[in-house]
C-alpha atoms as a PDB file:
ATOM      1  CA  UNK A   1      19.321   1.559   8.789  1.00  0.00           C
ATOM      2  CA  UNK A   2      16.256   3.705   8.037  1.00  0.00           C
ATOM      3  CA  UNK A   3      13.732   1.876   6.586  1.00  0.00           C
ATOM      4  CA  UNK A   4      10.174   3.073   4.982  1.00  0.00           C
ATOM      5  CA  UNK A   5       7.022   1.642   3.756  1.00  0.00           C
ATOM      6  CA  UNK A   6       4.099   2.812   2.091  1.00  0.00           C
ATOM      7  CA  UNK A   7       1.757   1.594   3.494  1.00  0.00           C
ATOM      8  CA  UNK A   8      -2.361   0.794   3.287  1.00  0.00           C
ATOM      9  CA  UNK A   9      -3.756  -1.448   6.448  1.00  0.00           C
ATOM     10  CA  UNK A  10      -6.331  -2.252   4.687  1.00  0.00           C
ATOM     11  CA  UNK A  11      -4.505  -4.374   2.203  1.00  0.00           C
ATOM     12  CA  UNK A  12      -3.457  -7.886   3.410  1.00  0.00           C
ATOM     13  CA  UNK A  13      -0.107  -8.016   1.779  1.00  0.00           C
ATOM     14  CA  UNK A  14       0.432  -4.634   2.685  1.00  0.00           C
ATOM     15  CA  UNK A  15      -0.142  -5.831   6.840  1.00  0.00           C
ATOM     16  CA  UNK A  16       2.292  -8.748   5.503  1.00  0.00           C
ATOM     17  CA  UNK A  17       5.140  -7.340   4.902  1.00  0.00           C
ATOM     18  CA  UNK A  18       4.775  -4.796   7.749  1.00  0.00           C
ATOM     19  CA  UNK A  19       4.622  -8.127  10.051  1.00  0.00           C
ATOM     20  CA  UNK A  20       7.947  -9.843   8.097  1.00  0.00           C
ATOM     21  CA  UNK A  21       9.580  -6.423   8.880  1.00  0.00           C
ATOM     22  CA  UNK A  22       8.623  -6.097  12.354  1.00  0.00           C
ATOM     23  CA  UNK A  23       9.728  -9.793  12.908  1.00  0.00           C
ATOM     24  CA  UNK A  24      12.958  -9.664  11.509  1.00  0.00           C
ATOM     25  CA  UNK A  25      13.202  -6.726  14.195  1.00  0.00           C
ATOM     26  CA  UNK A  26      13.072  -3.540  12.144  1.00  0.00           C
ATOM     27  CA  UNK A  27      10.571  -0.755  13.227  1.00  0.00           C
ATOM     28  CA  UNK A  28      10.187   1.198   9.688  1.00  0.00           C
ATOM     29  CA  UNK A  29       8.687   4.425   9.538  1.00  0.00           C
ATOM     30  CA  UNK A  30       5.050   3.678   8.038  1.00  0.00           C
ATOM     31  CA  UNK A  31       3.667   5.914   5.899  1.00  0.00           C
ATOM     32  CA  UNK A  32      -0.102   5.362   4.679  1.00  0.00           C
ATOM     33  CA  UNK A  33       0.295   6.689   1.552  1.00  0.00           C
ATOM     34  CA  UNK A  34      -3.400   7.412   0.821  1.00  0.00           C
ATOM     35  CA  UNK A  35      -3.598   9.346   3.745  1.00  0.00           C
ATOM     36  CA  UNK A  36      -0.405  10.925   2.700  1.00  0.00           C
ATOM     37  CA  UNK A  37       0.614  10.701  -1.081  1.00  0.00           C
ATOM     38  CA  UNK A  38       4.213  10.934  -1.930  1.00  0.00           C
ATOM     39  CA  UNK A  39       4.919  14.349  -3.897  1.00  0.00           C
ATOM     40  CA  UNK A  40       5.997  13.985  -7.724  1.00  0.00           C
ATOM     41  CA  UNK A  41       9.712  13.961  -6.399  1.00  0.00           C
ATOM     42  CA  UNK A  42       9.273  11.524  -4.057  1.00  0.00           C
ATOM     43  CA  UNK A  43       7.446   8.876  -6.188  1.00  0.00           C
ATOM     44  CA  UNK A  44      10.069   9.699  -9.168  1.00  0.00           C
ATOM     45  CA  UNK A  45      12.697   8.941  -6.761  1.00  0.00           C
ATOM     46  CA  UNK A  46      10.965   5.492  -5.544  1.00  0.00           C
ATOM     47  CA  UNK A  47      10.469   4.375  -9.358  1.00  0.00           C
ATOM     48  CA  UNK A  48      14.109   5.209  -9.902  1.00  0.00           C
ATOM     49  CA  UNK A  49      15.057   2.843  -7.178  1.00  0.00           C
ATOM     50  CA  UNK A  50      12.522   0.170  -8.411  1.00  0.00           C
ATOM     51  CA  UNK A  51      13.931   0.119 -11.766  1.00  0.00           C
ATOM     52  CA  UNK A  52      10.435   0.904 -13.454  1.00  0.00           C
ATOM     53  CA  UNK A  53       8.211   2.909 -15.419  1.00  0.00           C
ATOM     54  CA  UNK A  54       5.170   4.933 -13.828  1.00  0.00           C
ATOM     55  CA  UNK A  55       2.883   2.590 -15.852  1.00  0.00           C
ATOM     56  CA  UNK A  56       4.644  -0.358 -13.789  1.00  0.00           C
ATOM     57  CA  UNK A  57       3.875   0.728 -10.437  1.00  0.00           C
ATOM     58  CA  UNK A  58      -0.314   1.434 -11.058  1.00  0.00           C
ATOM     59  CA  UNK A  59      -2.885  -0.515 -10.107  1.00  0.00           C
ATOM     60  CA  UNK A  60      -4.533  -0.384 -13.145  1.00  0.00           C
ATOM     61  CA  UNK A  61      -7.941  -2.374 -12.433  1.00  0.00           C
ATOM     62  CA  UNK A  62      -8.571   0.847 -10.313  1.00  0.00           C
ATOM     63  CA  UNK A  63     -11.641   2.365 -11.317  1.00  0.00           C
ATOM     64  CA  UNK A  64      -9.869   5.895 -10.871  1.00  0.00           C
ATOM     65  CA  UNK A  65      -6.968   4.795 -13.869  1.00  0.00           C
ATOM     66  CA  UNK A  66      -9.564   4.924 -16.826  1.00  0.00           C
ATOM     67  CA  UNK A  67     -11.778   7.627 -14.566  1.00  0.00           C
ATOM     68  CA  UNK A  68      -8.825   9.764 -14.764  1.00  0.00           C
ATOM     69  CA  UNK A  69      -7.796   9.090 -18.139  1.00  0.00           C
ATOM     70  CA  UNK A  70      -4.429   7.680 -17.362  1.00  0.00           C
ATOM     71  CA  UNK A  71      -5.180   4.679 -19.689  1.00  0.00           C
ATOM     72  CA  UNK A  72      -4.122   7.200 -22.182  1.00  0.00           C
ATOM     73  CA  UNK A  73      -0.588   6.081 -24.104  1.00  0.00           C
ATOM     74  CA  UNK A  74       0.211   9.638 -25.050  1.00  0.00           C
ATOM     75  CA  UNK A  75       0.769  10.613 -21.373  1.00  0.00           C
ATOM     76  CA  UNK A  76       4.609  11.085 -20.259  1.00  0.00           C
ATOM     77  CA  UNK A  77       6.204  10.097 -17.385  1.00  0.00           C
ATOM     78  CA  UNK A  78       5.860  13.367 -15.325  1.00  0.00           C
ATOM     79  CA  UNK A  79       1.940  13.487 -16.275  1.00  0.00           C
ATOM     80  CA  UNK A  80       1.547   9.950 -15.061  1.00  0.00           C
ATOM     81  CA  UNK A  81       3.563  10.297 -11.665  1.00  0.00           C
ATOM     82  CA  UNK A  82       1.448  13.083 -11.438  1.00  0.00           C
ATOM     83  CA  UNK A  83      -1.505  11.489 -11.524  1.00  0.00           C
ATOM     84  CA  UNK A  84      -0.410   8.829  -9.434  1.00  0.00           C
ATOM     85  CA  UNK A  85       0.191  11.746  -6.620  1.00  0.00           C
ATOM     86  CA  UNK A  86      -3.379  12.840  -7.586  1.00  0.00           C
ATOM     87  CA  UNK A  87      -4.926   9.299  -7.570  1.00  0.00           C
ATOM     88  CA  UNK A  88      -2.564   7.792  -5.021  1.00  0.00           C
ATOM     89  CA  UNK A  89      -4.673   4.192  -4.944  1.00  0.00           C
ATOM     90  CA  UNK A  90      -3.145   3.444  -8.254  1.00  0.00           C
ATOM     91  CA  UNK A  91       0.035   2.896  -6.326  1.00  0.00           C
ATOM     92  CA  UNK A  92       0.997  -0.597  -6.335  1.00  0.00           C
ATOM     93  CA  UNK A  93       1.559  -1.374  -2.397  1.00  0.00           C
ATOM     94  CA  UNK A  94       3.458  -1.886  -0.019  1.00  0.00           C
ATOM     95  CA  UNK A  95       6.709   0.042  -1.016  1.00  0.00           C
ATOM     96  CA  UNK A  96       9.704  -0.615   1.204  1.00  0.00           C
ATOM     97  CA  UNK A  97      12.226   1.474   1.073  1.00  0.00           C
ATOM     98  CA  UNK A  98      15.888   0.561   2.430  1.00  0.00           C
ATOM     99  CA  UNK A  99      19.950   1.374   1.742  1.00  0.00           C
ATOM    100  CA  UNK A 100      19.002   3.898  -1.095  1.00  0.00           C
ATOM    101  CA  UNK A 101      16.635   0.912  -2.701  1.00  0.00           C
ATOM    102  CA  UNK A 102      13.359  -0.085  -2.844  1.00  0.00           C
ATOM    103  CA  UNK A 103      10.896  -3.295  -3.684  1.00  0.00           C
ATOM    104  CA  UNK A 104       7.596  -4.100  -3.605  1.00  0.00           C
ATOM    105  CA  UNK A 105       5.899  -6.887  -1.132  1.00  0.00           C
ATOM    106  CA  UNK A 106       4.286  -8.813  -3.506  1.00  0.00           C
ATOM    107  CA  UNK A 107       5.315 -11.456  -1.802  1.00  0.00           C
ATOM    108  CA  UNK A 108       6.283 -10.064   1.208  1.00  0.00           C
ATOM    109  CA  UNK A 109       9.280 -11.785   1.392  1.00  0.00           C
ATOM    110  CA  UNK A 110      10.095  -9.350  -2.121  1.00  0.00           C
ATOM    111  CA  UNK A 111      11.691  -6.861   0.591  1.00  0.00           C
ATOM    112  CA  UNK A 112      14.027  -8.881   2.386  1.00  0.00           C
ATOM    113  CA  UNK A 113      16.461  -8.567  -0.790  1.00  0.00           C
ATOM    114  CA  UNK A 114      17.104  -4.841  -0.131  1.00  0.00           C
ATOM    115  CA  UNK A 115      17.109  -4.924   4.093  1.00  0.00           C
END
């Protein structure tokens, strides 16, 4: 079983649900997405697999939502993923992603559904 997560170490849950992976015995392949975005296809895919909308999956207390005027309603869903790509601390973390599904760790234990 391959198993991802987008990751940020500095964000406790984030370091959470890397731990509850690790313990259960899985090794995922980390990615720190702010170091390395997903591309537009790749964060389509993962909202696809979360069942949700772009708007779903920011972080909008981010100073960089209003700053890059994604607060904006008439935005689509491409022009939002791509600013998400842009911007990629508006992505709500962690992201694991296992068996063509993904969840978020908020609460870590979130991810043990799709494992």
């Amino acid at each position: 079983m391959t198993v991802k997560i987008y990751h940020n170490p500095r964000c406790t849950k984030s370091r959470q649900t890397l731990q509850l992976l690790k313990d259960k015995g899985i090794e995922p392949e980390v990615i720190e997405y702010l170091k390395t975005p997903p591309s537009t296809d790749e964060l389509a895919d993962i909202l696809e697999k979360l069942g949700m909308g772009p708007r779903d999956l920011m972080r909008k207390q981010e100073a960089e939502y209003k700053g890059s005027s994604l607060d904006n309603s008439a935005l689509d869903r491409q022009a939002l993923i791509s600013g998400m790509v842009a911007n990629p601390i508006l992505i709500e973390r962690p992201i694991v992603v296992a068996n063509g599904k993904a969840a978020i760790g908020r609460p870590p234990e979130n991810v043990l559904g799709i494992l």
